[in-house]
Protein backbone atom coordinates (compact mmCIF):
# COMPACT_ATOMS: atom_id res chain seq x y z
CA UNK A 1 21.79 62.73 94.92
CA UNK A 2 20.39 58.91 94.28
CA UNK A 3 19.15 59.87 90.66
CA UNK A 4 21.94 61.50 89.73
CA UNK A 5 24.40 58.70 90.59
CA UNK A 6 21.96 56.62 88.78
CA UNK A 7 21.89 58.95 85.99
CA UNK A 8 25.72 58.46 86.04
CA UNK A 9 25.63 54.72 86.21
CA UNK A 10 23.67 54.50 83.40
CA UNK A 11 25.72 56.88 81.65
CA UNK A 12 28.44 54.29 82.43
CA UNK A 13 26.31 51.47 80.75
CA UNK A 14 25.22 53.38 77.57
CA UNK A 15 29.15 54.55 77.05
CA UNK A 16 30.84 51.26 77.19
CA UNK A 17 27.45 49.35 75.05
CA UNK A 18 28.16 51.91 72.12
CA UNK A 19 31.40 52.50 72.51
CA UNK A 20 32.06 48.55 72.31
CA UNK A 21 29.93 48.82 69.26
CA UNK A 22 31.94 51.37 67.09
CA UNK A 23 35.19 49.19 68.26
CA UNK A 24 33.54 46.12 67.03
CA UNK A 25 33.04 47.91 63.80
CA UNK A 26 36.23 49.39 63.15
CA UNK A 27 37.98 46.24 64.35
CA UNK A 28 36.26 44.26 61.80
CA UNK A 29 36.57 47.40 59.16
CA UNK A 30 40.77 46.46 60.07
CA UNK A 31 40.31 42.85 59.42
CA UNK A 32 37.82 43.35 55.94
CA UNK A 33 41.27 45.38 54.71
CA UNK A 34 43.83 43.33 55.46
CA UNK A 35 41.84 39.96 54.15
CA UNK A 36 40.36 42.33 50.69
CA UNK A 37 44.16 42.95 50.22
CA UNK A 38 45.13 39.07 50.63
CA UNK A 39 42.54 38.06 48.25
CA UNK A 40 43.34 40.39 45.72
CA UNK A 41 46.97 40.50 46.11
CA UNK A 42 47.66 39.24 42.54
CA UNK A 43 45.78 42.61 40.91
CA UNK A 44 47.90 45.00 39.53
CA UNK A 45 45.42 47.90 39.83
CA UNK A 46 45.99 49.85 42.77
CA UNK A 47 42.89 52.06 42.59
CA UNK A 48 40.82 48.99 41.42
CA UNK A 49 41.63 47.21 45.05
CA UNK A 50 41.08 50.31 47.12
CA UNK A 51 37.63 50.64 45.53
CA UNK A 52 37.22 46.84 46.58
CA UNK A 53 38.34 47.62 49.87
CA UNK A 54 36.77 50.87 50.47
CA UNK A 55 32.81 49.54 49.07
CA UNK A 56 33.63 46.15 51.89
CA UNK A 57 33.82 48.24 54.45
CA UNK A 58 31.50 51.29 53.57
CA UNK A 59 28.80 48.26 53.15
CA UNK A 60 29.77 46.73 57.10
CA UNK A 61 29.57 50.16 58.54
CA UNK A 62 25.94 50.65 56.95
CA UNK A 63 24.84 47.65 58.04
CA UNK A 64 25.97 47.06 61.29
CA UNK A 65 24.81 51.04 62.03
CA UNK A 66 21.40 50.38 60.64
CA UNK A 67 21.22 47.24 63.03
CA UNK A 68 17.84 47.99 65.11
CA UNK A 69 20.58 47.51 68.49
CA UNK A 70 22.68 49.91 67.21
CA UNK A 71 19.95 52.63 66.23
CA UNK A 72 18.15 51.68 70.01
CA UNK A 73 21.77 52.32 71.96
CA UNK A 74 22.45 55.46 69.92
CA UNK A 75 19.02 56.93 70.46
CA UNK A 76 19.73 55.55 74.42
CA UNK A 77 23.27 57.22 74.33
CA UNK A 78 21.89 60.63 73.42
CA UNK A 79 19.07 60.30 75.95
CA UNK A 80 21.01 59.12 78.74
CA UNK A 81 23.75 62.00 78.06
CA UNK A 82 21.34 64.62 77.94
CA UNK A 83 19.88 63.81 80.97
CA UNK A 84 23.66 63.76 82.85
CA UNK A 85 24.13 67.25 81.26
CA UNK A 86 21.12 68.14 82.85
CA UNK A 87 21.45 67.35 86.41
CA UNK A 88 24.92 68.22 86.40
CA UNK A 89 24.25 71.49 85.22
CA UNK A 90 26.60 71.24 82.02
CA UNK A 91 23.51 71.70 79.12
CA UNK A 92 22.94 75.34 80.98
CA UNK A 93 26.77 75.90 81.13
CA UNK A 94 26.96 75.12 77.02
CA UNK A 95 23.64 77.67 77.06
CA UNK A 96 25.67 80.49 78.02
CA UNK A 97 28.57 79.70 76.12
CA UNK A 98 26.84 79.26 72.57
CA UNK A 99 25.41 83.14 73.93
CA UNK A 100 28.96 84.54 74.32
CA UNK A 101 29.73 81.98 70.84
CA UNK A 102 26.55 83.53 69.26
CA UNK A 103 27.87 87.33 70.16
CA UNK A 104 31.34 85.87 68.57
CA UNK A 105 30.25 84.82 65.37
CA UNK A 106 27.47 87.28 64.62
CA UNK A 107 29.52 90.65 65.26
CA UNK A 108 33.39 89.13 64.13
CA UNK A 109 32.81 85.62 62.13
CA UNK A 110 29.62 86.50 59.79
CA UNK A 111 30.90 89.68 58.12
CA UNK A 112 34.41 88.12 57.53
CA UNK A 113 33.07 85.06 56.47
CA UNK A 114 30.59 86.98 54.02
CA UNK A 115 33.15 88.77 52.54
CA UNK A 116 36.02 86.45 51.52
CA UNK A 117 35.43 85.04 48.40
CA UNK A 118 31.57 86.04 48.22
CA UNK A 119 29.52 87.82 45.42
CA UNK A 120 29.46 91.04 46.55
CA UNK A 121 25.74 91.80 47.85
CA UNK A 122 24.28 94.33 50.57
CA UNK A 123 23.30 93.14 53.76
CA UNK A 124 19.82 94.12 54.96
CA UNK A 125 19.32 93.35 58.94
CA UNK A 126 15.83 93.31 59.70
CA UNK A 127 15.74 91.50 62.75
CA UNK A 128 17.27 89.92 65.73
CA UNK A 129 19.99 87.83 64.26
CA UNK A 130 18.58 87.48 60.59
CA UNK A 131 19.34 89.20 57.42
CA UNK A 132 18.39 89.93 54.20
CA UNK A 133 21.01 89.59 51.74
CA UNK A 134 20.70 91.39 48.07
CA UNK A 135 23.19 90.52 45.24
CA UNK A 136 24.45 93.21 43.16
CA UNK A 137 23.56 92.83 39.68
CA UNK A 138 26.00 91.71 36.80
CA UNK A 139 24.04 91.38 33.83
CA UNK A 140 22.39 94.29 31.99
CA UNK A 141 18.81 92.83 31.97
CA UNK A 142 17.09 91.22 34.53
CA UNK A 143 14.24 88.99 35.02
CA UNK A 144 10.70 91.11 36.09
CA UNK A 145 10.25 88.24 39.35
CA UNK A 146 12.88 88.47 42.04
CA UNK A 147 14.10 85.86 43.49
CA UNK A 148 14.25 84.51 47.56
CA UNK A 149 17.18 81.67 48.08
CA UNK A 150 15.57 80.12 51.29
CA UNK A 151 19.01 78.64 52.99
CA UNK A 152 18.35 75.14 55.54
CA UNK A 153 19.03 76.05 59.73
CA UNK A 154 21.31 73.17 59.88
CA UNK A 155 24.34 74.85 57.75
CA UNK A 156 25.11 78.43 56.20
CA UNK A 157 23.50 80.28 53.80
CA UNK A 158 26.66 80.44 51.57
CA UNK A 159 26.75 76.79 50.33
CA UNK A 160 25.61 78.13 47.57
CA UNK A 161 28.08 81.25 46.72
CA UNK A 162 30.87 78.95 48.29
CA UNK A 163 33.98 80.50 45.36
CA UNK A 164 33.32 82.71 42.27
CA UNK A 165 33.89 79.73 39.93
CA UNK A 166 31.51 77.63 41.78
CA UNK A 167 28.44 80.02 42.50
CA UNK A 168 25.13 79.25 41.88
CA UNK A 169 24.39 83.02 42.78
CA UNK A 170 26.37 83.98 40.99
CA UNK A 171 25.48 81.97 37.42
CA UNK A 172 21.92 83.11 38.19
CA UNK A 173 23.27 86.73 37.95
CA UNK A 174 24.90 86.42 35.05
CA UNK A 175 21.77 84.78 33.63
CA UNK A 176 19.89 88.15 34.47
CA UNK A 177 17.95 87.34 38.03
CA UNK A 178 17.56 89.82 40.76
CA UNK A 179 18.47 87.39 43.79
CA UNK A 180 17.93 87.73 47.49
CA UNK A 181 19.10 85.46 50.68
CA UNK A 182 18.48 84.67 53.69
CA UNK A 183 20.93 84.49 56.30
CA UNK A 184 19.60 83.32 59.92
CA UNK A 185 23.10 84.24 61.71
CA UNK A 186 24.56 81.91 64.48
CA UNK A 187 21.32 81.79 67.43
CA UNK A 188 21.96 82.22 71.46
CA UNK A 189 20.17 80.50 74.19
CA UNK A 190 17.79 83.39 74.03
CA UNK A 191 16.57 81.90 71.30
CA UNK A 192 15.58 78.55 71.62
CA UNK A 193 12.14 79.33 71.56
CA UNK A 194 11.72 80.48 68.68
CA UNK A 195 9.37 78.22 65.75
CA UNK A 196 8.65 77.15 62.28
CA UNK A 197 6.29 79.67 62.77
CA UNK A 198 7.72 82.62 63.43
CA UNK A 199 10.72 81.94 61.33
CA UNK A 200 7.96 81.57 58.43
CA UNK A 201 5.55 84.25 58.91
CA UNK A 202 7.91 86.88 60.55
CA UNK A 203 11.23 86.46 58.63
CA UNK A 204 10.56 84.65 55.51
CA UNK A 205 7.42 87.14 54.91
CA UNK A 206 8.75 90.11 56.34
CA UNK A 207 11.25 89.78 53.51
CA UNK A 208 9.12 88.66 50.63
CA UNK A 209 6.78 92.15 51.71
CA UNK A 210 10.09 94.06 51.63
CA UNK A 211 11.50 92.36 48.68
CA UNK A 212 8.23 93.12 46.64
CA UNK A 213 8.05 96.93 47.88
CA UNK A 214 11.95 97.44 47.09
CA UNK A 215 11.46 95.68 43.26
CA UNK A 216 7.84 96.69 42.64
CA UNK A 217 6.58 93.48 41.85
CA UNK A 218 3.91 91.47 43.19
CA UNK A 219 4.97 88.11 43.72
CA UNK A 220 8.45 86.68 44.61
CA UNK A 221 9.73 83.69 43.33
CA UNK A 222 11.51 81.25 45.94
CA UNK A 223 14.62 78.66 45.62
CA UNK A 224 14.53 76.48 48.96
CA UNK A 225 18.28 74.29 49.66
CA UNK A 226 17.46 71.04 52.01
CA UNK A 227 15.31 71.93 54.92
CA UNK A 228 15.34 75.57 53.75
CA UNK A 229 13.09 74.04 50.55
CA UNK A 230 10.61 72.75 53.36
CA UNK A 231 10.72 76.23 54.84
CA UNK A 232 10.11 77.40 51.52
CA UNK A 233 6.74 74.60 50.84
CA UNK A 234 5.46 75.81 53.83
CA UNK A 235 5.71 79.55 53.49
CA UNK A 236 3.97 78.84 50.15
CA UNK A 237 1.14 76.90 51.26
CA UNK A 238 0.74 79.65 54.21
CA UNK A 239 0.76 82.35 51.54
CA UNK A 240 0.30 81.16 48.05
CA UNK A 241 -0.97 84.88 46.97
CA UNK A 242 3.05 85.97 47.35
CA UNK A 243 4.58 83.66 45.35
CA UNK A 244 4.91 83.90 41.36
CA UNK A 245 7.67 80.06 41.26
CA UNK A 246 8.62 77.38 44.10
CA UNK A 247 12.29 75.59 43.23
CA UNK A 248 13.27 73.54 45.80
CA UNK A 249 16.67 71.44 45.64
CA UNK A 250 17.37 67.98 47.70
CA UNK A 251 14.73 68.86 49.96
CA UNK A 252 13.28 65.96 51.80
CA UNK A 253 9.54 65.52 51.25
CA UNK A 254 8.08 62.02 52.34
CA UNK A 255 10.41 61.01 55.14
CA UNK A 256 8.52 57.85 55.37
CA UNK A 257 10.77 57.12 51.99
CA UNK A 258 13.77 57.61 53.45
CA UNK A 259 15.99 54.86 54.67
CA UNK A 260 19.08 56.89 55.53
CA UNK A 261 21.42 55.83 57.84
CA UNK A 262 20.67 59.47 59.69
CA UNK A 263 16.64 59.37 58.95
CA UNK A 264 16.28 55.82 61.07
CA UNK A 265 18.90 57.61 63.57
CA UNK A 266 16.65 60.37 63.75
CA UNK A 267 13.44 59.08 63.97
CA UNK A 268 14.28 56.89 66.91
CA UNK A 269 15.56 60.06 69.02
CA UNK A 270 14.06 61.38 71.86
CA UNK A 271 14.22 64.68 71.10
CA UNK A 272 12.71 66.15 74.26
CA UNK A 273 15.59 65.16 76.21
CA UNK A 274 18.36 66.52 74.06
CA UNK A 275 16.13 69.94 73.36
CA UNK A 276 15.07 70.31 77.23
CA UNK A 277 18.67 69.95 78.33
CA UNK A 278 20.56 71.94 76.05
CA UNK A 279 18.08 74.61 74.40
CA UNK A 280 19.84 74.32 70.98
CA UNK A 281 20.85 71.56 69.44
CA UNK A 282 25.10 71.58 69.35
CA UNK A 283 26.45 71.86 66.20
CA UNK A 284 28.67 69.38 66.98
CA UNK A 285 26.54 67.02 67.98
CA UNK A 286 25.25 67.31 64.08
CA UNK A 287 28.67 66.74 62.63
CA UNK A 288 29.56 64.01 65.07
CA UNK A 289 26.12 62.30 62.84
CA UNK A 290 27.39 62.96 59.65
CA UNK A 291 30.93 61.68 60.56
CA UNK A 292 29.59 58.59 61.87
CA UNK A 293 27.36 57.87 59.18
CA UNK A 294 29.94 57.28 56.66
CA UNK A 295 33.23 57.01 58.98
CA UNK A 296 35.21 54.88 55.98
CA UNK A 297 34.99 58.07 53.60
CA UNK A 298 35.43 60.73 55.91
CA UNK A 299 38.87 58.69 57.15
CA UNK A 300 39.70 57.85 53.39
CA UNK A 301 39.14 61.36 51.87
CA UNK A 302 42.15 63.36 52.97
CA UNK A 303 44.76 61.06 52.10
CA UNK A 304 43.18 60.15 49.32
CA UNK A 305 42.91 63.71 47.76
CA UNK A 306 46.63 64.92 48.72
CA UNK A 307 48.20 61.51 47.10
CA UNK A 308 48.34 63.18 44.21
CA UNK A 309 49.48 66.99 43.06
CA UNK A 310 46.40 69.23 42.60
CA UNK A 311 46.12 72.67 41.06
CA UNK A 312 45.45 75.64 43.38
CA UNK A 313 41.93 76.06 42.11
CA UNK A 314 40.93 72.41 43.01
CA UNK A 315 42.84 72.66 46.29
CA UNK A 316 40.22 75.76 47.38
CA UNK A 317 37.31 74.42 46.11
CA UNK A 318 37.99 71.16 48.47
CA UNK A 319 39.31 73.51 51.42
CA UNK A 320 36.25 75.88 51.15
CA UNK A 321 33.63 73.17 50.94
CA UNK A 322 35.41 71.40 53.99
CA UNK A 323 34.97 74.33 55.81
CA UNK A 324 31.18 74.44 55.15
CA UNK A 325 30.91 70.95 55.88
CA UNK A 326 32.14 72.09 59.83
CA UNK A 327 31.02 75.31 60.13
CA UNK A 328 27.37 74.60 61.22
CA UNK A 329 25.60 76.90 63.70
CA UNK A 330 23.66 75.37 66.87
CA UNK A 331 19.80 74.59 65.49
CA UNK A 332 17.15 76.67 67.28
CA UNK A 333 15.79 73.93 69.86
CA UNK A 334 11.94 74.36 68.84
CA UNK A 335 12.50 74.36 65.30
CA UNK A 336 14.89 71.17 65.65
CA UNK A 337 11.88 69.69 67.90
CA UNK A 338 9.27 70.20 65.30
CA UNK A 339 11.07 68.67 62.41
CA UNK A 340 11.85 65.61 64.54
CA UNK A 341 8.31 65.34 65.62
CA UNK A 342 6.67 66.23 62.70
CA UNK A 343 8.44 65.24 60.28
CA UNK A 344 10.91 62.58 60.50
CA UNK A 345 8.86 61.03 62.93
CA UNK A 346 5.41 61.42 62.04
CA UNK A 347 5.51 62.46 57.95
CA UNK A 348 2.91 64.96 59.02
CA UNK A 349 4.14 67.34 56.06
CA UNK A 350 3.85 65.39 53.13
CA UNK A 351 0.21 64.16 54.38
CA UNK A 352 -0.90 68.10 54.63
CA UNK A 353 -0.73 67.68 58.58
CA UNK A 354 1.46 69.47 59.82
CA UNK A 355 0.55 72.48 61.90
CA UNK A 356 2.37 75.87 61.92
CA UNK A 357 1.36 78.61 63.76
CA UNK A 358 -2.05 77.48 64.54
CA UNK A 359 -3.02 77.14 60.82
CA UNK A 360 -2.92 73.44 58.72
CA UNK A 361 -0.12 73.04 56.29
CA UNK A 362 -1.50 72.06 53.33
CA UNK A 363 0.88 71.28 49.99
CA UNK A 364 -2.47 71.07 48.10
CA UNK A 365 -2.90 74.79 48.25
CA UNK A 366 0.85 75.52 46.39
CA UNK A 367 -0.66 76.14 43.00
CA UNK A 368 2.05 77.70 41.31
CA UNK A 369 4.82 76.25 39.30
CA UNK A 370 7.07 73.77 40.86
CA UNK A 371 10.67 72.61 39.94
CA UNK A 372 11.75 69.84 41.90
CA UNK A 373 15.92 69.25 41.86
CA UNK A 374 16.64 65.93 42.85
CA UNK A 375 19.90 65.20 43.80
CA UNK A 376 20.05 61.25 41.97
CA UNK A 377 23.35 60.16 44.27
CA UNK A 378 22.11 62.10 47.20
CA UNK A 379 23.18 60.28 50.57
CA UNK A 380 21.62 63.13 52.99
CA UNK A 381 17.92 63.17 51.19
CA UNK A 382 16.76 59.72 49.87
CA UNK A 383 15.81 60.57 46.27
CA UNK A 384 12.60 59.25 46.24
CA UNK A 385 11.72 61.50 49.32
CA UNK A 386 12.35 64.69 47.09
CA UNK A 387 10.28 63.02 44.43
CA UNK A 388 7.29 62.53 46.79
CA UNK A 389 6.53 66.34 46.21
CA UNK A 390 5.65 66.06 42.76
CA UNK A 391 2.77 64.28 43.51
CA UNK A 392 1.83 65.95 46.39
CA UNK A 393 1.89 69.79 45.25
CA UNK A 394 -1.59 71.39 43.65
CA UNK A 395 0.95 73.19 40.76
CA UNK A 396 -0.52 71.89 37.46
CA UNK A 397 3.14 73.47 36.41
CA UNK A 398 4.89 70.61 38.07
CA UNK A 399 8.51 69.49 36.64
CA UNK A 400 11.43 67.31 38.04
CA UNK A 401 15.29 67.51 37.38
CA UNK A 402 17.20 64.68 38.50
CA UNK A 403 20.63 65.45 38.40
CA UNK A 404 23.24 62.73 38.76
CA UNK A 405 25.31 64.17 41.78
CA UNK A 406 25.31 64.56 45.26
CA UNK A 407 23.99 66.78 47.94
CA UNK A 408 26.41 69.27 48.00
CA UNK A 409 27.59 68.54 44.03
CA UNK A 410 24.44 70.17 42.90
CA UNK A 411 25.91 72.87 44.47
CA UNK A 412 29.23 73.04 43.45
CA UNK A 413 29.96 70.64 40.78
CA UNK A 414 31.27 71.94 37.39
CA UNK A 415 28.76 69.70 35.45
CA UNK A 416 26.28 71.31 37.76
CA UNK A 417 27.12 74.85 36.36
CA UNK A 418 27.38 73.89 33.19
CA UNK A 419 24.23 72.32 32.97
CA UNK A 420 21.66 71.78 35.90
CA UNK A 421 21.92 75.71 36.79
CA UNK A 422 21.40 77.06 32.95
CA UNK A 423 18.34 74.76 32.36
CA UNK A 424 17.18 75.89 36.18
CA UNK A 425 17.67 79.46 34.57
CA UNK A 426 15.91 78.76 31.22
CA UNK A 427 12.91 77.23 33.48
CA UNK A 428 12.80 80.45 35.87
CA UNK A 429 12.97 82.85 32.56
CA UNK A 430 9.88 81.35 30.95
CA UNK A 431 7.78 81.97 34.18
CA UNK A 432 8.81 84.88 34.94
């Protein structure tokens, strides 16, 4: 009974130290507008002053959340939190309701949500919660080397076949390329156990072995998105003999190069506490980080995009990407653990350390050719992280894109399909 009311207390402590912090922030983020506006009362330029305004405070925010105190009472505020979960019996209550959630999404959510507005594709279940998704071919010819879209566990697979005028699946089609997908599902408490390791040699190569027998062809070629491209570099250096091409797209490589306001958040966590008490890490818990990271833009954005009539098309695009942005499953808690460890915290991956499975990941022995998208304006992956792996890799094939957009405007932009996913294309076609 002692620890937990000291648990509680300093629970108490934690709460009112970072809460005082982010109303400190936004109290000065009130006083930067009203004294921006002052100052540049006399321009005439409406959308010239709320850029002023909007880089002042975007610039306080990063700075006061990259403060070492801040990062040390965040990391504190998790810790201490997870531990009151724990003793109070709330991280096994959220256990069993991200089970019944899990059941939810899985039997009712996923095929809705795979449906509405997707390519249309067949859906392969080969085990537990993950499946193998197959696009149906729209061009006449297609490329000899199939292709594996590796999807990140932090956020769905269908980022990237989001609305029919914005899918990278399907301008690869048209282009002629037999695609596959993963698609992990939404994970229960029953498994929080799982690892890197299984997720790598059961489900990634259970499909690249199925994927070769169904096509007849002896290698696969793989497109990794964010942390699914690290999946993907490590499947490859685990079994180089499978794969024909490795594409990976603002995938972090040297995290030691990242200075991200969610990198230094993350590499000051104590993991074990939040994994321990809640088995998976809540999805909201995620968001709440990405919110907080940028709080300005995320309060700005929904005004700022209704101010002004918009078309039904452009209207969609922002809805549907929105509700990507939320709809992120819990992350398996010893996958989530790993990554921390491993990679944020210790680079191990980028310095061919990092153990899966018993057996050394080592980039040196991905031999194959390597396109690296880089994401120039990317706020998620620093740029020079992604870069990192060109150097790294053994491919003597080794080629870089840096595209001037975003994280998710790689994805979805209209420059992007007009001309990063054609020369991606062109680069797949002459290796294949």
């Amino acid at each position: 009974m002692t620890e937990r009311w000291n648990i509680i207390g300093r629970a108490y402590q934690t709460a009112l130290r970072f809460y005082g912090m982010l109303a400190v922030a936004f109290s000065d983020a009130y006083l930067i507008y009203h004294k921006t506006l002052y100052e540049n009362k006399n321009l005439q330029n409406r959308t010239e002053v709320e850029k002023i305004t909007m880089g002042k405070i975007r610039d306080m925010f990063d700075t006061r959340f990259r403060d070492d105190r801040f990062v040390r009472t965040l990391s504190d505020f998790v810790e201490v939190y997870s531990e009151l979960a724990k003793v109070t019996n709330f991280g096994q209550v959220y256990q069993n309701i991200s089970s019944l959630a899990s059941i939810w999404n899985n039997t009712f959510v996923e095929p809705l949500r795979d449906t509405l507005w997707r390519t249309s594709s067949e859906k392969i279940d080969l085990e537990n919660k993950f499946s193998l998704l197959h696009y149906k071919q729209i061009a006449n010819e297609t490329c000899r080397t199939p292709l594996l879209i590796i999807y990140a566990l932090i956020n769905r697979h269908y980022i990237l076949d989001l609305l029919p005028q914005i899918s990278v699946v399907r301008n690869l089609l048209r282009q002629g390329f037999d695609i596959y997908a993963t698609d992990w599902g939404t994970p229960s408490a029953y498994d929080k156990e799982l690892t890197i390791g299984h997720y790598v040699n059961n489900y990634i190569d259970n499909s690249v072995d199925l994927i070769r027998e169904l096509t007849q062809s002896d290698k696969v070629s793989l497109l990794g998105y964010c942390w699914g491209g690290d999946l993907a570099l490590i499947y490859a250096a685990l079994h180089p003999d499978k794969v024909k091409n490795i594409i990976t797209l603002a995938t972090p490589g040297d995290f030691d190069l990242d200075d991200g306001l969610l990198n230094r958040w993350v590499k000051s966590l104590n993991v074990d506490a939040l994994v321990d008490t809640f088995g998976n890490v809540p999805s909201g818990l995620l968001n709440s980080a990405f919110v907080l990271r940028s709080p300005v833009d995320y309060l700005h954005k929904y005004p700022h995009f209704f101010e002004k009539p918009r078309d039904l098309e452009s209207i969609m695009e922002f809805v549907a990407t929105e509700i990507w942005l939320y709809d992120s499953p819990p992350v398996i808690g010893e996958i989530f653990r790993q990554f921390v460890k491993d990679c944020y915290q210790q680079n191990l991956l980028i310095k061919n350390q990092m153990e899966v499975a018993d057996m050394r990941v080592d980039l040196k022995n991905i031999d194959m050719p390597f396109l690296n998208i880089v994401a120039s304006m990317d706020d998620s992956v620093a740029p020079d992280s992604s870069k990192a792996l060109n150097k790294t890799l053994g491919s003597a094939d080794n080629s870089l894109i840096e595209f001037p957009s975003g994280h998710v405007g790689a994805c979805i932009g209209s420059q992007a399909h007009r001309e990063l996913w054609p020369k991606v294309g062109g680069w797949l076609k002459d290796r294949s």
